[in-house]
C-alpha atoms as a PDB file:
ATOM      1  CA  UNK A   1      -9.697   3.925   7.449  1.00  0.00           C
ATOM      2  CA  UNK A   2      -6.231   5.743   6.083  1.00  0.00           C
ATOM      3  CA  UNK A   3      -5.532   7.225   3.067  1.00  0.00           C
ATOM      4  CA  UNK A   4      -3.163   8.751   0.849  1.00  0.00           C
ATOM      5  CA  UNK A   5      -4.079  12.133  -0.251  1.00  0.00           C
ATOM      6  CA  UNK A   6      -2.112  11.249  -3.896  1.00  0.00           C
ATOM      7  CA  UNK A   7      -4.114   8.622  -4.434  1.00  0.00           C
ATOM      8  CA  UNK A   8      -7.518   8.713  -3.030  1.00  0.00           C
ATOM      9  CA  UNK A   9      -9.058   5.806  -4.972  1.00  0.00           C
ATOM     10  CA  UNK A  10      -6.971   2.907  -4.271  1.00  0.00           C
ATOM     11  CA  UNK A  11      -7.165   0.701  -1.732  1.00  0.00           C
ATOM     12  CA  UNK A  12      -3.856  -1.194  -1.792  1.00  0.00           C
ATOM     13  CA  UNK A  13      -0.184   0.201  -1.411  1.00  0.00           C
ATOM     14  CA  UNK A  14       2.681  -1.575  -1.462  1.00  0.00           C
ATOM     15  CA  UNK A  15       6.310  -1.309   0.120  1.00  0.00           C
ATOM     16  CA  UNK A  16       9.021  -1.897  -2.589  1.00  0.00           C
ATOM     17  CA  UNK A  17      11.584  -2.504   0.204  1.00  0.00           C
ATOM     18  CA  UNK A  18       9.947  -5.331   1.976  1.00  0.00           C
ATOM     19  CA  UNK A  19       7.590  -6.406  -0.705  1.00  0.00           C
ATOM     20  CA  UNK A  20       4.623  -6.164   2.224  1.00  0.00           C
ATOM     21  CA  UNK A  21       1.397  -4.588   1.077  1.00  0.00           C
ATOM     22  CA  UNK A  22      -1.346  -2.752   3.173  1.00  0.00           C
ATOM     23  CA  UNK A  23      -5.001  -2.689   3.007  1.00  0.00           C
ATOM     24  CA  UNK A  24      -5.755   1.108   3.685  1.00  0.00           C
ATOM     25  CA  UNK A  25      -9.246   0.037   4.293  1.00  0.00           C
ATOM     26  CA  UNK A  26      -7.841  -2.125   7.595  1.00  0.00           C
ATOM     27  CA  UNK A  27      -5.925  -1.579  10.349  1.00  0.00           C
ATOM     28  CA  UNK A  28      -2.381   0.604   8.823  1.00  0.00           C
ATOM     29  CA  UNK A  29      -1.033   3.530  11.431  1.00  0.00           C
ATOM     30  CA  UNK A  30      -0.535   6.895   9.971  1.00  0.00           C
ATOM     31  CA  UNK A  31       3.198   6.587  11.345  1.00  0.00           C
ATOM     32  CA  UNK A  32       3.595   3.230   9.137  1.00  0.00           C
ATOM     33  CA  UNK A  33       2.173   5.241   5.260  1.00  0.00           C
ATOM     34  CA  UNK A  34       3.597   8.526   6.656  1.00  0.00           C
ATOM     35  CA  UNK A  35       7.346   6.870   6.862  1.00  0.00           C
ATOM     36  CA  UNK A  36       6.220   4.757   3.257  1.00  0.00           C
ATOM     37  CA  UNK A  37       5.369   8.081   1.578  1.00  0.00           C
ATOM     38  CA  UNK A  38       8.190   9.944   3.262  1.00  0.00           C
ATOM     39  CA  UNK A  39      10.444   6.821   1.655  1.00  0.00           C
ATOM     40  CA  UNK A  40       9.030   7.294  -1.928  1.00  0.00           C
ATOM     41  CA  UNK A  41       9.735   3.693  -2.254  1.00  0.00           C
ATOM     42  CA  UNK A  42       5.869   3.032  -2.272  1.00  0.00           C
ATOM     43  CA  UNK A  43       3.645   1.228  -5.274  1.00  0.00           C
ATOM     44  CA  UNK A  44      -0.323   1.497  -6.085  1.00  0.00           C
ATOM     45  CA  UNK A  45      -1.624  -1.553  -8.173  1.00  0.00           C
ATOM     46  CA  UNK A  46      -3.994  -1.509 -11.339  1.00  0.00           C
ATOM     47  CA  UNK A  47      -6.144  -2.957 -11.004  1.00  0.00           C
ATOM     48  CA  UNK A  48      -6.608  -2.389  -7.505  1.00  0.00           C
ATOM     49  CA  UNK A  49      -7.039  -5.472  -5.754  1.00  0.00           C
ATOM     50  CA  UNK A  50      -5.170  -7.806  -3.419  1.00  0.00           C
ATOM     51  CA  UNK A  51      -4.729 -10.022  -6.266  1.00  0.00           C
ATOM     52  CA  UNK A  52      -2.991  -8.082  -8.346  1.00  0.00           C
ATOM     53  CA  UNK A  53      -0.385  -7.820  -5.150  1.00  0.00           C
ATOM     54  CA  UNK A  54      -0.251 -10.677  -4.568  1.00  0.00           C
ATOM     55  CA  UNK A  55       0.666 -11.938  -8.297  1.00  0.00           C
ATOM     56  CA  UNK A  56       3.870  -9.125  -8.228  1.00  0.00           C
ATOM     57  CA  UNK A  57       5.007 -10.560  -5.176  1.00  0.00           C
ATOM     58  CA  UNK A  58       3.499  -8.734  -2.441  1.00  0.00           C
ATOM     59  CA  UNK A  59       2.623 -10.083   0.952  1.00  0.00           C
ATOM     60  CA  UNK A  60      -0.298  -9.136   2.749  1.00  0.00           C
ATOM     61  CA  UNK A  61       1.072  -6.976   5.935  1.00  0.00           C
END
C-alpha cells in the first residue's frame, strides 16, 4: 500500500493534468505519486471515495 505522508487518511489522489485518479490502497509505484507530488498538480477528494472522483471527472488509473 502507498501513501502520502501530507495526507495520511485518504485513500484517493487525483492528477489534475490527466484527470486519472489512483487508489493508494492498490497497485500505484512510488516513482508514479513521487513525480505527482513533485508536480504539485495533485488533488485529495472529500469525501474520500471513488465516487466523489469519479463525479469531478476523474478516471480510475
Amino acid at each position: 500500500m502507498a501513501s502520502l505522508r501530507q495526507f495520511p487518511d485518504h485513500r484517493y489522489i487525483g492528477d489534475k493534468r490527466n484527470q486519472t485518479v489512483y487508489d493508494l490502497e492498490g497497485d500505484v509505484s512510488q516513482d508514479v505519486l513521487a513525480e505527482l507530488v513533485a508536480s504539485e498538480q495533485f488533488i485529495c477528494f472529500a469525501p474520500d471515495t471513488l465516487a466523489e472522483a469519479r463525479n469531478r471527472g476523474y478516471r480510475l488509473a
